[in-house]
Protein backbone atom coordinates (compact mmCIF):
# COMPACT_ATOMS: atom_id res chain seq x y z
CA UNK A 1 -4.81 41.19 3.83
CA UNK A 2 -5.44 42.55 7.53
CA UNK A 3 -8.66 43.48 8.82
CA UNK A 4 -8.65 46.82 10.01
CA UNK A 5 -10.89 48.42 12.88
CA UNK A 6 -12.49 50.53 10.00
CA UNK A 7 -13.13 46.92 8.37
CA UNK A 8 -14.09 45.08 10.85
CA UNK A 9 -17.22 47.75 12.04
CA UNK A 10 -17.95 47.71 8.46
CA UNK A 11 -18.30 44.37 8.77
CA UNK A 12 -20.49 44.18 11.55
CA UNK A 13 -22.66 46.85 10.23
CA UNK A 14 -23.63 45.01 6.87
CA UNK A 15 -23.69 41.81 8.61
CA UNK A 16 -26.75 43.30 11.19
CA UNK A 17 -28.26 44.84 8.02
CA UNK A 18 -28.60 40.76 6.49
CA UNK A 19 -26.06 41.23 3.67
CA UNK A 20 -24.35 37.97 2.41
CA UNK A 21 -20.62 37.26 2.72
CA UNK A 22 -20.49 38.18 -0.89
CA UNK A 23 -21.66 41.50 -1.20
CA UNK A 24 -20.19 42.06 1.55
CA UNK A 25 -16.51 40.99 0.77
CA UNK A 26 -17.35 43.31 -2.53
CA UNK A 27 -18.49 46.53 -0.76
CA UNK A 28 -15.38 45.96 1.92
CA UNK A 29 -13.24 45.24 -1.43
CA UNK A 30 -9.75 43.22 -1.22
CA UNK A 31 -11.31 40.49 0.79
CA UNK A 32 -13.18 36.55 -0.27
CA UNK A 33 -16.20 35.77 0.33
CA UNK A 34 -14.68 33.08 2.70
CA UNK A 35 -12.40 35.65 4.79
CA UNK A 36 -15.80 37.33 5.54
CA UNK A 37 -17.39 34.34 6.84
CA UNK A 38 -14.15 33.38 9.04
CA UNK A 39 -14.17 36.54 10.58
CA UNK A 40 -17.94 36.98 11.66
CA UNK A 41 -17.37 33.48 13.11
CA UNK A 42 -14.47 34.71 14.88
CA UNK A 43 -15.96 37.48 15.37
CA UNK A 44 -19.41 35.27 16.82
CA UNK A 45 -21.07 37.48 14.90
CA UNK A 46 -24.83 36.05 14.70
CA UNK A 47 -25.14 32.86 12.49
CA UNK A 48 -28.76 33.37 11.60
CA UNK A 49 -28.17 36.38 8.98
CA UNK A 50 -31.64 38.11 8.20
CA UNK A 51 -33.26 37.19 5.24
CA UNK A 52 -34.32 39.57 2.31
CA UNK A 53 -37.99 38.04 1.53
CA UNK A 54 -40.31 39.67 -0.25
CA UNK A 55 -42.98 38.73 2.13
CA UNK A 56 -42.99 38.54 5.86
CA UNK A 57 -42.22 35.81 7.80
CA UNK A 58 -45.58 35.06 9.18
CA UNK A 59 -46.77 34.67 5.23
CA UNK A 60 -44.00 32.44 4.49
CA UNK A 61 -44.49 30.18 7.70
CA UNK A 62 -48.24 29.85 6.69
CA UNK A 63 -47.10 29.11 3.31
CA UNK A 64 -45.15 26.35 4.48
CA UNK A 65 -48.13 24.85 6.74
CA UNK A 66 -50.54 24.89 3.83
CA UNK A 67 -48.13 23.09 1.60
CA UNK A 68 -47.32 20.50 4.53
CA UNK A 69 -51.23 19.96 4.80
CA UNK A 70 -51.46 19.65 0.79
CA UNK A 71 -48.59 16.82 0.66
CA UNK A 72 -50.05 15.01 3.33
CA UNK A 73 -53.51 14.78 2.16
CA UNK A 74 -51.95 13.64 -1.10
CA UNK A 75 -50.52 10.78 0.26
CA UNK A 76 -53.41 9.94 2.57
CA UNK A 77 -55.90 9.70 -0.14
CA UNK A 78 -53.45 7.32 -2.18
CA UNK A 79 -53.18 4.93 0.51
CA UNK A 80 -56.74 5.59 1.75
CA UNK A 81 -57.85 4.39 -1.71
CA UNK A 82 -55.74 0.93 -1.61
CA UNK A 83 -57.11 0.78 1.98
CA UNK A 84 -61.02 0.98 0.96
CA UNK A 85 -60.89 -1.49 -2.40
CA UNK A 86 -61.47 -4.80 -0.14
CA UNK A 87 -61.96 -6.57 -3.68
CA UNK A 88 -58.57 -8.09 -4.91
CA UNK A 89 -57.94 -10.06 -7.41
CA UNK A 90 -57.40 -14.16 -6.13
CA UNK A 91 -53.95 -15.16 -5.93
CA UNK A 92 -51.89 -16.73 -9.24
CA UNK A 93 -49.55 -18.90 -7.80
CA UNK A 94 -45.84 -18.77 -9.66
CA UNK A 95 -42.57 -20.12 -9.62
CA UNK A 96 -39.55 -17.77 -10.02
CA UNK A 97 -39.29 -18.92 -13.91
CA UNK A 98 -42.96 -18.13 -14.47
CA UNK A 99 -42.89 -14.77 -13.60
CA UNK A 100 -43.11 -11.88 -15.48
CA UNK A 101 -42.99 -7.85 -15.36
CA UNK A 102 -46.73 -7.43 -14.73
CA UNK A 103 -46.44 -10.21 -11.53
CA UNK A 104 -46.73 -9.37 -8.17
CA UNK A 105 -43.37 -10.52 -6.89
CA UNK A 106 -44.22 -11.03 -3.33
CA UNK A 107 -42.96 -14.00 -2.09
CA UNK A 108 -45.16 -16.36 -0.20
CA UNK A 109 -43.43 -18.49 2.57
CA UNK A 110 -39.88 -19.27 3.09
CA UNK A 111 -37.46 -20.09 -0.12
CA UNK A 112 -36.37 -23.38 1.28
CA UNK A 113 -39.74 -24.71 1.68
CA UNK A 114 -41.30 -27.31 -1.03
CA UNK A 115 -44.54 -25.06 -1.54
CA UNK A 116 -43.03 -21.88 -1.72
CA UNK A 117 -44.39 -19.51 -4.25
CA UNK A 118 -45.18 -15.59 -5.20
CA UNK A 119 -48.16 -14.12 -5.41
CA UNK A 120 -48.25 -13.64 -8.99
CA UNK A 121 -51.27 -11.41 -9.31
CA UNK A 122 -51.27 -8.21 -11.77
CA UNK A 123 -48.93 -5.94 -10.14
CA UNK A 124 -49.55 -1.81 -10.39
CA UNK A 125 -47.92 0.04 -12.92
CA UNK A 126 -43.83 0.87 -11.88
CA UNK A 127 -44.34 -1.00 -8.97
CA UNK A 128 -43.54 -4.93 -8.56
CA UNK A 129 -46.25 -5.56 -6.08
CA UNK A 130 -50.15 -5.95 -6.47
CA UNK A 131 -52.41 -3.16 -4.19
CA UNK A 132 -52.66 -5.82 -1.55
CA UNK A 133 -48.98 -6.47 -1.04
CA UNK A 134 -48.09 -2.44 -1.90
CA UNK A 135 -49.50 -1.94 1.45
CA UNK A 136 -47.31 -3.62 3.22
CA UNK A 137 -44.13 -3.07 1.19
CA UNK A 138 -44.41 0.68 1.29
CA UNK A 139 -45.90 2.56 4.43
CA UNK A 140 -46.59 6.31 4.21
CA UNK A 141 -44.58 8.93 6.04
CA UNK A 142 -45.44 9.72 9.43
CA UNK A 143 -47.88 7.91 11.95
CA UNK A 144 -49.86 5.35 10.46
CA UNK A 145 -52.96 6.29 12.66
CA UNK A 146 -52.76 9.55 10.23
CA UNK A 147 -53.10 7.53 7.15
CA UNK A 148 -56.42 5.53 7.94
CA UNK A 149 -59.57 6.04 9.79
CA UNK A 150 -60.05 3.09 11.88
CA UNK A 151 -63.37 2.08 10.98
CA UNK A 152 -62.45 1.74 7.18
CA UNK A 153 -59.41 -0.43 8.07
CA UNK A 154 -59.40 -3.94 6.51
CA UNK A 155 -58.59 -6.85 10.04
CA UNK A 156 -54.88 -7.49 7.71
CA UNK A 157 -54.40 -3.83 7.67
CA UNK A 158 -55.29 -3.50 11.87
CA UNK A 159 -52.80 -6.75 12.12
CA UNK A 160 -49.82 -4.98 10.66
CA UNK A 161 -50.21 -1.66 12.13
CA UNK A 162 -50.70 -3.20 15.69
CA UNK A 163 -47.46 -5.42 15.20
CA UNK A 164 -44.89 -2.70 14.28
């Protein structure tokens, strides 16, 4: 298959309009999908086709804010709610052989040492760390100054967020 002047102007016109390659390899007819995208390359036909929303672009960027806010203060008030509970349970001391699936499995010192242990309290559900420990295993996405309010921040909390 050739691409012929009439073609190729055809192609440029649907491509301005925001077509896909597919419709329009099927209005051009006798072409792929593929040779349509080859040629606007060649072509350097614009990369950034226009999209066919329903809505403007200005709704659908403030759509995307509002769900970026939403996530975010979901995760915040998770962690925020670890954060706050300054009441945990004492630790259980346990071996590796007295351990079980509700233990927190954090291990306390270094393997080789004589009085090494883990934590061994009651770990959260689908997790195989206690609250205290979940904190430090698994740190939210983005700044951790956006997670916590300073003044509500336990001194261990401050500790670990100062030394990363």
């Amino acid at each position: 298959m050739s691409w012929t002047e009439e073609k190729v102007s055809k192609l440029k016109e649907l491509w301005g309009k925001g077509n896909t390659a597919s419709q329009i390899a099927e209005i051009i007819g006798g072409i792929s999908r593929n040779a349509v995208i080859g040629k606007a390359h060649r072509l350097n036909l614009s990369a950034k086709i226009k999209t066919r929303t329903a809505t403007s672009n200005e709704s659908f960027e403030n759509a995307v804010i509002d769900k970026d806010i939403k996530s975010k203060k979901g995760r915040r008030s998770k962690f925020k709610s670890l954060i706050i509970e300054k009441d945990f349970e004492p630790e259980n001391p346990k071996t590796l052989e007295q351990l079980d699936e509700n233990s927190c499995k954090w291990p306390i010192g270094h393997p080789d040492e004589k009085n090494f242990y883990f934590c061994g309290r009651s770990s959260l559900k689908d997790f195989s760390y206690c609250k205290l420990h979940l904190l430090y295993a698994y740190q939210p996405k983005g700044k951790k100054e956006d997670v916590t309010d300073k003044e509500e921040v336990p001194e261990f909390i401050e500790k670990k967020i100062k030394s990363a």
